[in-house]
C-alpha atoms as a PDB file:
ATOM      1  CA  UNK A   1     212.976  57.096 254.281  1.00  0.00           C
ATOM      2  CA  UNK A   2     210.804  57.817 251.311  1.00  0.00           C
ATOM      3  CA  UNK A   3     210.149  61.087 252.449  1.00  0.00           C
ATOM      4  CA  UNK A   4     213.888  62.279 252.582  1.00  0.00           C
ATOM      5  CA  UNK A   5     214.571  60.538 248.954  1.00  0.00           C
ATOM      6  CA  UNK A   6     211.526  62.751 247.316  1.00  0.00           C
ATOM      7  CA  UNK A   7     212.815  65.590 249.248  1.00  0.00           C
ATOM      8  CA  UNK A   8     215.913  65.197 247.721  1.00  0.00           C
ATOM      9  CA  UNK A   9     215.129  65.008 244.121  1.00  0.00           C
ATOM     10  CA  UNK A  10     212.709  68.124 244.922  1.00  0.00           C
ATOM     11  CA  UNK A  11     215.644  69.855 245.622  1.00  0.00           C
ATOM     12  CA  UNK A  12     218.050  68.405 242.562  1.00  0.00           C
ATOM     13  CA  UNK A  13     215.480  69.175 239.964  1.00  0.00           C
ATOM     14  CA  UNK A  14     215.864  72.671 239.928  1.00  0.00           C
ATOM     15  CA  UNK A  15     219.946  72.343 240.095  1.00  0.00           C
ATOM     16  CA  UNK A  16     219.528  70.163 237.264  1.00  0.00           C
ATOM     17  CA  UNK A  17     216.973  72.754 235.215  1.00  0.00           C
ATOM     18  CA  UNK A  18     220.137  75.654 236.221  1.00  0.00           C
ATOM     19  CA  UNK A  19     223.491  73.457 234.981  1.00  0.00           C
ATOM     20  CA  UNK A  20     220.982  72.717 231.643  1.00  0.00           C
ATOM     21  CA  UNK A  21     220.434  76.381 231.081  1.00  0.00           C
ATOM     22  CA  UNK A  22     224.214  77.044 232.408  1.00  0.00           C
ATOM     23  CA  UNK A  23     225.188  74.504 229.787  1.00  0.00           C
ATOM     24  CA  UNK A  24     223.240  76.207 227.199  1.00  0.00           C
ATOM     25  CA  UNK A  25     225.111  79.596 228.106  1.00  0.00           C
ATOM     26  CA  UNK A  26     228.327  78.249 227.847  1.00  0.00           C
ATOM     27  CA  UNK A  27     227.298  77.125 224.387  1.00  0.00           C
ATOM     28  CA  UNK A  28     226.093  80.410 223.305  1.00  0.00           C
ATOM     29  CA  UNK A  29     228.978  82.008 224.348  1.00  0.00           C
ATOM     30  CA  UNK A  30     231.242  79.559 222.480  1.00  0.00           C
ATOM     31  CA  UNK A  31     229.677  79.996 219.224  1.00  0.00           C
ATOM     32  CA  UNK A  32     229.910  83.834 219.796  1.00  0.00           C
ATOM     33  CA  UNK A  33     233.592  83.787 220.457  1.00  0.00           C
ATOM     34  CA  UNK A  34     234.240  81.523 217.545  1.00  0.00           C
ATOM     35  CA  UNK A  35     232.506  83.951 215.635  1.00  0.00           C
ATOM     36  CA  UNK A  36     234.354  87.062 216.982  1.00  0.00           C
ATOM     37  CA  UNK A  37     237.327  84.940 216.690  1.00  0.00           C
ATOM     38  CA  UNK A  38     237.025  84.490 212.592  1.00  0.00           C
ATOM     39  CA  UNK A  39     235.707  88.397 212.500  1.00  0.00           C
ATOM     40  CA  UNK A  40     239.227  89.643 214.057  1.00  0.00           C
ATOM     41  CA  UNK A  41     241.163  87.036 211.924  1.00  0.00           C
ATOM     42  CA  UNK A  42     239.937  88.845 208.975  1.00  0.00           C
ATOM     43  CA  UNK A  43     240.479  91.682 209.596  1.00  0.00           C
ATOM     44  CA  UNK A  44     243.872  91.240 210.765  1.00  0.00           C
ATOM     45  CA  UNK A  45     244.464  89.860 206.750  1.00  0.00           C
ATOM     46  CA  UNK A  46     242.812  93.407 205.864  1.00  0.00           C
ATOM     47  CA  UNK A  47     244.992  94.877 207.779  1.00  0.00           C
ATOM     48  CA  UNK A  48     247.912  92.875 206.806  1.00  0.00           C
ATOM     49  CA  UNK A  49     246.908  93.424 203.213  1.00  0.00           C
ATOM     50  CA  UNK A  50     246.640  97.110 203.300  1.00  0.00           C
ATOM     51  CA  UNK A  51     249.917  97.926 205.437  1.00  0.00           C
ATOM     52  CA  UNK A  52     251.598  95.497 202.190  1.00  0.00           C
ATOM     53  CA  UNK A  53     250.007  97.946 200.026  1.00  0.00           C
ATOM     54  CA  UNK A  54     251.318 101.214 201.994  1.00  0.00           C
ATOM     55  CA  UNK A  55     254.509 100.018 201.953  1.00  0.00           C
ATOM     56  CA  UNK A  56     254.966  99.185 198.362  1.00  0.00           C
ATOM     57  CA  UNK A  57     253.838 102.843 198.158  1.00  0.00           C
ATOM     58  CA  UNK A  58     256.452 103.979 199.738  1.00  0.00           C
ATOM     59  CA  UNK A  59     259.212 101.698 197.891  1.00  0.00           C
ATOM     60  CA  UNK A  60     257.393 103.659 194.810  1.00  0.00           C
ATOM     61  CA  UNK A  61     257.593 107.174 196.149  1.00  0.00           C
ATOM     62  CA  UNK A  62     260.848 107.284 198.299  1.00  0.00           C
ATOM     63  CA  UNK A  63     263.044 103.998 198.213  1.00  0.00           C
ATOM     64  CA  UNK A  64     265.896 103.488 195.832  1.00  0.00           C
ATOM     65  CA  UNK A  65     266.470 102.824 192.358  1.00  0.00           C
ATOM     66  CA  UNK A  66     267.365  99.156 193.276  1.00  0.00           C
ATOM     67  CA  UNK A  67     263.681  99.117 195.498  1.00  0.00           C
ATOM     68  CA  UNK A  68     261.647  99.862 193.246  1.00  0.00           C
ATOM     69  CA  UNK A  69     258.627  97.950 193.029  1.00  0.00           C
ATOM     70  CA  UNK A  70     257.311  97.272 189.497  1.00  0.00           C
ATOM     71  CA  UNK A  71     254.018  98.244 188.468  1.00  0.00           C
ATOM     72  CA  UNK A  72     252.858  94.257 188.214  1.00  0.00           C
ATOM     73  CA  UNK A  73     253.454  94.822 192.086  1.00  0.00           C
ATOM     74  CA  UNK A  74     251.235  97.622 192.220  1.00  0.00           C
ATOM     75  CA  UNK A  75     248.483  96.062 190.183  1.00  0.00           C
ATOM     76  CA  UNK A  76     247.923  93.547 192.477  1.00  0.00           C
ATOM     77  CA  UNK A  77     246.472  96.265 195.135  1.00  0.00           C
ATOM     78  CA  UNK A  78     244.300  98.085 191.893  1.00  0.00           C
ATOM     79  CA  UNK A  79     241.846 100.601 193.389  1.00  0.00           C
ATOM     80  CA  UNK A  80     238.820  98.368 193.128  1.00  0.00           C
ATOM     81  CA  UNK A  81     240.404  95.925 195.437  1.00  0.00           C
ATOM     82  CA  UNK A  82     240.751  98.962 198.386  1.00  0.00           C
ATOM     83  CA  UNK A  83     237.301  99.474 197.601  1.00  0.00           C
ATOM     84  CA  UNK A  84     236.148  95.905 198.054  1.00  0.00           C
ATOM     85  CA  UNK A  85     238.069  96.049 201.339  1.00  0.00           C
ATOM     86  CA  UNK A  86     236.652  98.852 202.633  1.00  0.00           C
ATOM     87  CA  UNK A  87     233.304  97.532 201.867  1.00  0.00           C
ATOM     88  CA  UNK A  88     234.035  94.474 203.615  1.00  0.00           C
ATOM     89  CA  UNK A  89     235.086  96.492 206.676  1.00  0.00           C
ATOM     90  CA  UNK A  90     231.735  98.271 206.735  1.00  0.00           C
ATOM     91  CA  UNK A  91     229.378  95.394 206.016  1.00  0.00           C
ATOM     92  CA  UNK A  92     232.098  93.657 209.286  1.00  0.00           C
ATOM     93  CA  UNK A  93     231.028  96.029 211.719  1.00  0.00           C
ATOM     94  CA  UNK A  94     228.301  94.336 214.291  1.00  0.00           C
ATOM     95  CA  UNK A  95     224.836  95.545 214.675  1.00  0.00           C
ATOM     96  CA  UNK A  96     223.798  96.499 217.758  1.00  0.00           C
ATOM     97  CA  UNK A  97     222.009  94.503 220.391  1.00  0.00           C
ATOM     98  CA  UNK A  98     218.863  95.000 221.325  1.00  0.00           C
ATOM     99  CA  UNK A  99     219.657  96.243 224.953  1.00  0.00           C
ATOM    100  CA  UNK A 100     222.068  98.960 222.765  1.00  0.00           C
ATOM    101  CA  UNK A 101     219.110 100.187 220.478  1.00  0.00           C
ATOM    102  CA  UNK A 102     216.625 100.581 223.622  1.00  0.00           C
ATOM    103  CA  UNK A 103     219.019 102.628 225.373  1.00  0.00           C
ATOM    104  CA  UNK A 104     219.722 104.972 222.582  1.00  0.00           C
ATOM    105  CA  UNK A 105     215.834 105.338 222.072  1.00  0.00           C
ATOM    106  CA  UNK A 106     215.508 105.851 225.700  1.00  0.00           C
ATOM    107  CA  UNK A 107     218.065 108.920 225.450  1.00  0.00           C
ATOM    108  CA  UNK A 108     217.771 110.350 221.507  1.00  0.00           C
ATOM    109  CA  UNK A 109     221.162 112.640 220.824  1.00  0.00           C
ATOM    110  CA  UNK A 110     219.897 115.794 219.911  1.00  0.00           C
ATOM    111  CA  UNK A 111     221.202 116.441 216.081  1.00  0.00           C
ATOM    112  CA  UNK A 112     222.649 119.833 215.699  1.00  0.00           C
ATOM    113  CA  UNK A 113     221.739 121.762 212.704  1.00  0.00           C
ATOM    114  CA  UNK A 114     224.643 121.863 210.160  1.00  0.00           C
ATOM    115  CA  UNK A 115     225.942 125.733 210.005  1.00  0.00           C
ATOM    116  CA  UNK A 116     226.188 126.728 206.257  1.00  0.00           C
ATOM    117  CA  UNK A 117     229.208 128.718 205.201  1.00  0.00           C
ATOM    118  CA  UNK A 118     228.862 131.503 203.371  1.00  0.00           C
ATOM    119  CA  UNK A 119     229.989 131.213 199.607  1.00  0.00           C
ATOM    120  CA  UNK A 120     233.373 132.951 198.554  1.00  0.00           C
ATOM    121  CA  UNK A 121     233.170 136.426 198.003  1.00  0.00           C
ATOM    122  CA  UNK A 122     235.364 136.341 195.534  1.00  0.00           C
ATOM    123  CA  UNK A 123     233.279 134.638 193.400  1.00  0.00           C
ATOM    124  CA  UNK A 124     231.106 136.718 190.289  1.00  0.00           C
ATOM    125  CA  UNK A 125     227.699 136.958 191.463  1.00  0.00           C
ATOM    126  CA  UNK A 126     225.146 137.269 188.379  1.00  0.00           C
ATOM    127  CA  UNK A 127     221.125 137.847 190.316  1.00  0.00           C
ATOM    128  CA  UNK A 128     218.591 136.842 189.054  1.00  0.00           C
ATOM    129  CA  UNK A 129     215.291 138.841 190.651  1.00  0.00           C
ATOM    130  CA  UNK A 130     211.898 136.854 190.747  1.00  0.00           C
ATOM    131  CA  UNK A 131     208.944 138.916 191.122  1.00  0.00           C
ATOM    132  CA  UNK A 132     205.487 138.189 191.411  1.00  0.00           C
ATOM    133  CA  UNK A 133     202.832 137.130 188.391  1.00  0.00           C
ATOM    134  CA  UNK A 134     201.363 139.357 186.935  1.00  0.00           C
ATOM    135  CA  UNK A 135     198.062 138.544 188.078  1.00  0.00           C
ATOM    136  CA  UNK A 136     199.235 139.439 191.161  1.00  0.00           C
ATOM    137  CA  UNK A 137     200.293 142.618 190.382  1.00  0.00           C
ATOM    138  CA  UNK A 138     196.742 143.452 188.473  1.00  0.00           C
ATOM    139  CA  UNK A 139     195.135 142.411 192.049  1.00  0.00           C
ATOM    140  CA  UNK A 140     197.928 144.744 194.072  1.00  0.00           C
ATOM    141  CA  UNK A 141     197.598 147.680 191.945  1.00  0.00           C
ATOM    142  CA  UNK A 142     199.445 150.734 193.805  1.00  0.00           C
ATOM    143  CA  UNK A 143     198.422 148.972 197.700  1.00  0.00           C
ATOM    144  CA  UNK A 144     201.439 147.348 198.053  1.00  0.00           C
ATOM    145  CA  UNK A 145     205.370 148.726 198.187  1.00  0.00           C
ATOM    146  CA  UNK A 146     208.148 146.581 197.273  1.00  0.00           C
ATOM    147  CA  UNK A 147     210.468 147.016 200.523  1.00  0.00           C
ATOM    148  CA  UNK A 148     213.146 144.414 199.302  1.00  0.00           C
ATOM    149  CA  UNK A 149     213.979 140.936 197.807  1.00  0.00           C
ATOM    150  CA  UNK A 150     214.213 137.610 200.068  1.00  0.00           C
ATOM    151  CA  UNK A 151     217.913 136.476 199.023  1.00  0.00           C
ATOM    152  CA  UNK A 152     219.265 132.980 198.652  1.00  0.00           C
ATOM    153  CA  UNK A 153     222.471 131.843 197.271  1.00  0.00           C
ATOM    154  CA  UNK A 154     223.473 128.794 195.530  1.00  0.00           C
ATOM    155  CA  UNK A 155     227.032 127.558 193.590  1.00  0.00           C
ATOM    156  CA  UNK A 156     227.106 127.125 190.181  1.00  0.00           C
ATOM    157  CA  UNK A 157     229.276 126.429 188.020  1.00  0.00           C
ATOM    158  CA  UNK A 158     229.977 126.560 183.495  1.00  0.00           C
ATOM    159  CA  UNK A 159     231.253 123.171 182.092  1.00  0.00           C
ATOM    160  CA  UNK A 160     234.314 123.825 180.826  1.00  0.00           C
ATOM    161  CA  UNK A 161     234.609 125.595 177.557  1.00  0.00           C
ATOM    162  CA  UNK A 162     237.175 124.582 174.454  1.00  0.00           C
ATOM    163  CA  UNK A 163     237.543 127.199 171.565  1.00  0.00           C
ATOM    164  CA  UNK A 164     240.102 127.376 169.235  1.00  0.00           C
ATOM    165  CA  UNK A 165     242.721 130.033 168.708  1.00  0.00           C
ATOM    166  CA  UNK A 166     243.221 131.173 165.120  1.00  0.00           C
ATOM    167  CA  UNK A 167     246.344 132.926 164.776  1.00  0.00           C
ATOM    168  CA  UNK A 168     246.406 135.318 161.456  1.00  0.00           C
ATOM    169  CA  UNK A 169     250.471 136.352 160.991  1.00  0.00           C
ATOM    170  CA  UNK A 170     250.186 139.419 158.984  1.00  0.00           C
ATOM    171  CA  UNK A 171     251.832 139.534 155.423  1.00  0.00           C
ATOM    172  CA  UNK A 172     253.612 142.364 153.246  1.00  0.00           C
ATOM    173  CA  UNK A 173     254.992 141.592 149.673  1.00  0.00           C
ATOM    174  CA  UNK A 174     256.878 145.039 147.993  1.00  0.00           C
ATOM    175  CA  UNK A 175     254.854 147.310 145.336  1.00  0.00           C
ATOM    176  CA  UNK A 176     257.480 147.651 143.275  1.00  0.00           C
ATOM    177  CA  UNK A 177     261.037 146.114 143.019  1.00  0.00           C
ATOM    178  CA  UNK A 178     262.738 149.373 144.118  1.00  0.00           C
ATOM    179  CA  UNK A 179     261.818 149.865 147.514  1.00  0.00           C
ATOM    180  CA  UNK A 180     264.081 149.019 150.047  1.00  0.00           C
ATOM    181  CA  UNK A 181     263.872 145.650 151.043  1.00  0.00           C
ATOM    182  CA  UNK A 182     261.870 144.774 148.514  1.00  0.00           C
ATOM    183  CA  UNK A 183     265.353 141.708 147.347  1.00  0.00           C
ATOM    184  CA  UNK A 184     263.923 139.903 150.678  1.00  0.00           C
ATOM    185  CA  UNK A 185     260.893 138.780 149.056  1.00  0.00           C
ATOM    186  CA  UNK A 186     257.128 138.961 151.531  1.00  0.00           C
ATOM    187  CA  UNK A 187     257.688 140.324 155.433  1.00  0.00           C
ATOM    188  CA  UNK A 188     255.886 137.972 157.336  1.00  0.00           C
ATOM    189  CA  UNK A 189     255.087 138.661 160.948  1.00  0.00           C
ATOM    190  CA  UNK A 190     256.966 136.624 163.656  1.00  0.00           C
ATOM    191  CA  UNK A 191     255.359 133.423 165.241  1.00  0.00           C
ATOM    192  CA  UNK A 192     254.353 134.062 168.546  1.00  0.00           C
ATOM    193  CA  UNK A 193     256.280 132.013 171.274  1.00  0.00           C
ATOM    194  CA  UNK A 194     254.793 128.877 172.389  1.00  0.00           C
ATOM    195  CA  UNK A 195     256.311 126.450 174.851  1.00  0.00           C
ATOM    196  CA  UNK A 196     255.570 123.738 172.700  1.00  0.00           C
ATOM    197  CA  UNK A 197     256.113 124.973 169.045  1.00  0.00           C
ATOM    198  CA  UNK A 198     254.216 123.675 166.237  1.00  0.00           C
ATOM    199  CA  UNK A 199     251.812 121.489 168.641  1.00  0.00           C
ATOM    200  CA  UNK A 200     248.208 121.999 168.265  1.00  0.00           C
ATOM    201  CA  UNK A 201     247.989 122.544 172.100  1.00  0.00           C
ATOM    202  CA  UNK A 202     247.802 125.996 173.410  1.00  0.00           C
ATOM    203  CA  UNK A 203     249.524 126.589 176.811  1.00  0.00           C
ATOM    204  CA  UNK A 204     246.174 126.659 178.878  1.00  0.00           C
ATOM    205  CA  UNK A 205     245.047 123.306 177.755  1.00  0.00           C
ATOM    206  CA  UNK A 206     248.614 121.850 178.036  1.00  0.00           C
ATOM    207  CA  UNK A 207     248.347 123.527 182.219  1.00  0.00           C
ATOM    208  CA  UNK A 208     245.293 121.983 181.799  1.00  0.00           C
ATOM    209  CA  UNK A 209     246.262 118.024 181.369  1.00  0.00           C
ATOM    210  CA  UNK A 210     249.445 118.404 183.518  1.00  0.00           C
ATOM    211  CA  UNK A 211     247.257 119.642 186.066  1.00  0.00           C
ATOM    212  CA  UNK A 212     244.716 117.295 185.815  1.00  0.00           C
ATOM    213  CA  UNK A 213     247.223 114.375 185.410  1.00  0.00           C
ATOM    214  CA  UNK A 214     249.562 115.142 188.707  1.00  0.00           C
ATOM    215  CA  UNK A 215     247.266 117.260 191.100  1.00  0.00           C
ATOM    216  CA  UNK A 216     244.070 115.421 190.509  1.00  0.00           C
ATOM    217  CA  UNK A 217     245.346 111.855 189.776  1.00  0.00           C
ATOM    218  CA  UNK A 218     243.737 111.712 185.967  1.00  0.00           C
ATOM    219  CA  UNK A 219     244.993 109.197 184.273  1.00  0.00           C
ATOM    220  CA  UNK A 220     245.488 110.343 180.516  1.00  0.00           C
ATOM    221  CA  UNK A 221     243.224 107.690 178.854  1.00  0.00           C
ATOM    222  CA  UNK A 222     240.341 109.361 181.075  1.00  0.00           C
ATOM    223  CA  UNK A 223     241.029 112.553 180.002  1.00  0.00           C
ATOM    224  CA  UNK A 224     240.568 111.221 176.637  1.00  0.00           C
ATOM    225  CA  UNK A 225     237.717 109.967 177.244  1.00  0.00           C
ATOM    226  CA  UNK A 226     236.440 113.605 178.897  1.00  0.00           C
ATOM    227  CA  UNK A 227     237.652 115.295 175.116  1.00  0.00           C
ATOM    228  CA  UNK A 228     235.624 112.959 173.942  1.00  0.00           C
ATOM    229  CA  UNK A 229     232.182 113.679 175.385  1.00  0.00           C
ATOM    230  CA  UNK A 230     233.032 116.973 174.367  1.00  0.00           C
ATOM    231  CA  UNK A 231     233.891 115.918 170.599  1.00  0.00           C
ATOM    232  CA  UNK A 232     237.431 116.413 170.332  1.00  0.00           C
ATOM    233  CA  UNK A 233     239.991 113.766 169.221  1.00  0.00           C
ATOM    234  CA  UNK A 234     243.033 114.029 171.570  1.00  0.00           C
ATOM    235  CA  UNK A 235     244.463 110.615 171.918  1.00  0.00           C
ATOM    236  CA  UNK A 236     245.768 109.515 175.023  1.00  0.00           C
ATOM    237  CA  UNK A 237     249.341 109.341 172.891  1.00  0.00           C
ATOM    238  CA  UNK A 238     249.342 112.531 171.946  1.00  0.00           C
ATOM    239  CA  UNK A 239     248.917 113.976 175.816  1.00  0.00           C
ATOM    240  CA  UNK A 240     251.539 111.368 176.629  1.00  0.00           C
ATOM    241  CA  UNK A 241     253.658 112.842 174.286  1.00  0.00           C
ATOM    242  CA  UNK A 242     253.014 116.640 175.520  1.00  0.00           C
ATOM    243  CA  UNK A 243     253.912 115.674 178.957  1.00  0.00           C
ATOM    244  CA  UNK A 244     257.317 113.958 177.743  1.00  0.00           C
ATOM    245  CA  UNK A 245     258.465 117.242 175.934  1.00  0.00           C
ATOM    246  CA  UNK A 246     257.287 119.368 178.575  1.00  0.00           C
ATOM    247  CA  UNK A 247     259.899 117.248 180.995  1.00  0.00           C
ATOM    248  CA  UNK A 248     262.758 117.926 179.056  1.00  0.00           C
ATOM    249  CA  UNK A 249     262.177 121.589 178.678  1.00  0.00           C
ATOM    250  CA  UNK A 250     261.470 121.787 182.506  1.00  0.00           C
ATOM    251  CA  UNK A 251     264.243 119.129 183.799  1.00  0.00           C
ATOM    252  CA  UNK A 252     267.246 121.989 183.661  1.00  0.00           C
ATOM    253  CA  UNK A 253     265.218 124.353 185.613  1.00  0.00           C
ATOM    254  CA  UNK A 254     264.081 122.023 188.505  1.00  0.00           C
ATOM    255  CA  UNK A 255     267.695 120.631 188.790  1.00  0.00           C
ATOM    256  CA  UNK A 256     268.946 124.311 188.865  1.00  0.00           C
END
């Protein structure tokens, strides 16, 4: 009778060792799905968050006058918050397992060599030739034949340059007091057109700050700061005030 009883604890202790281990799993596995559970939660507020800012976007940009959203609206989803988001999202993503890594060592993804575009033809091309010391040469003497150059191309590019305009209107006063239209006092030469008369602002630099202000999203108090660096005072006011005329003057021919 003894016999059978041992036998049958012989046989329970290993069932015993597997439900402990089995228990173990289960445990595991319930702190991973708790964890994937609070992962997708969050991001479901991301998500939540950025289709809020989308659509106040589009109230902006399309809706009517009465949907307008207000720009205390739009503050509350500033840039830097997108970016913290986005951030967030990349530091979210899950590492992979060991079993994952070994597998891509076992079969490496051969990289493919990026193909480099040629650069615009268009473009001026100024060469610059390198030749060899002239040590070199000495040690060459009349041996050697140059049978070409080894060419390599790169883009460059020259900051931005400001220079000012001087305009010089040409002026006549009479010799005497008989010559004919001499009663009309000095001839002065007529001011050239401008499409903002009397402003400081020639019409490329005026292209200029529309341009950078609607095509490239520059705020005006950045461009500011950019005249700055190059030591010119143009206060954000001033530009403001540029773009305000330039609306009026332009209004009648985009609503004909």
């Amino acid at each position: 009778m003894k016999t059978a009883v041992n036998s049958d604890k012989n046989q329970l202790q290993p069932l015993s060792a597997e439900v402990v281990d089995l228990r173990k799993t289960v445990t595991e596995k319930d702190q991973q799905l708790e964890i994937k559970t609070q992962q997708i939660e969050k991001k479901d507020q991301q998500i939540e968050q950025l289709l809020d800012y989308i659509q106040l976007l589009r109230q902006k940009q399309f809706g009517r006058s009465s949907e307008k959203v207000s720009k205390d609206q739009i503050n509350l989803f500033d840039e830097s918050e997108l970016e913290h988001l986005l951030i967030e999202h990349d530091e979210g993503q899950p590492e992979a397992t060991p079993s994952e890594q070994e597998s891509s060592s076992q079969a490496p993804v051969k990289k493919q060599k990026p193909i480099r575009r040629p650069l615009p033809e268009h473009l001026k091309r100024i060469e610059k030739i390198i030749d060899v010391s002239d040590e070199e040469k000495s040690q060459m003497k009349d041996d050697w034949t140059l049978i070409g150059y080894e060419t390599a191309e790169q883009l460059a590019v020259i900051p931005r340059q400001h220079y000012v305009i001087v305009t010089k209107r040409a002026k006549y006063a009479p010799n005497t007091e008989n010559i004919l239209g001499a009663e009309h006092g000095i001839i002065t030469a007529a001011r050239p057109e401008q499409i903002l008369p009397k402003s400081i602002a020639h019409a490329s630099v005026i292209a200029d700050v529309i341009t950078a202000k609607f095509v490239d999203g520059l705020p005006l108090y950045r461009q500011e700061k950019i005249y700055q660096r190059d030591g010119i005072e143009l206060s954000q006011q001033t530009m403001s005030g540029w773009v305000i005329q330039l609306e009026e003057k332009l209004t009648p021919l985009m609503q004909a």
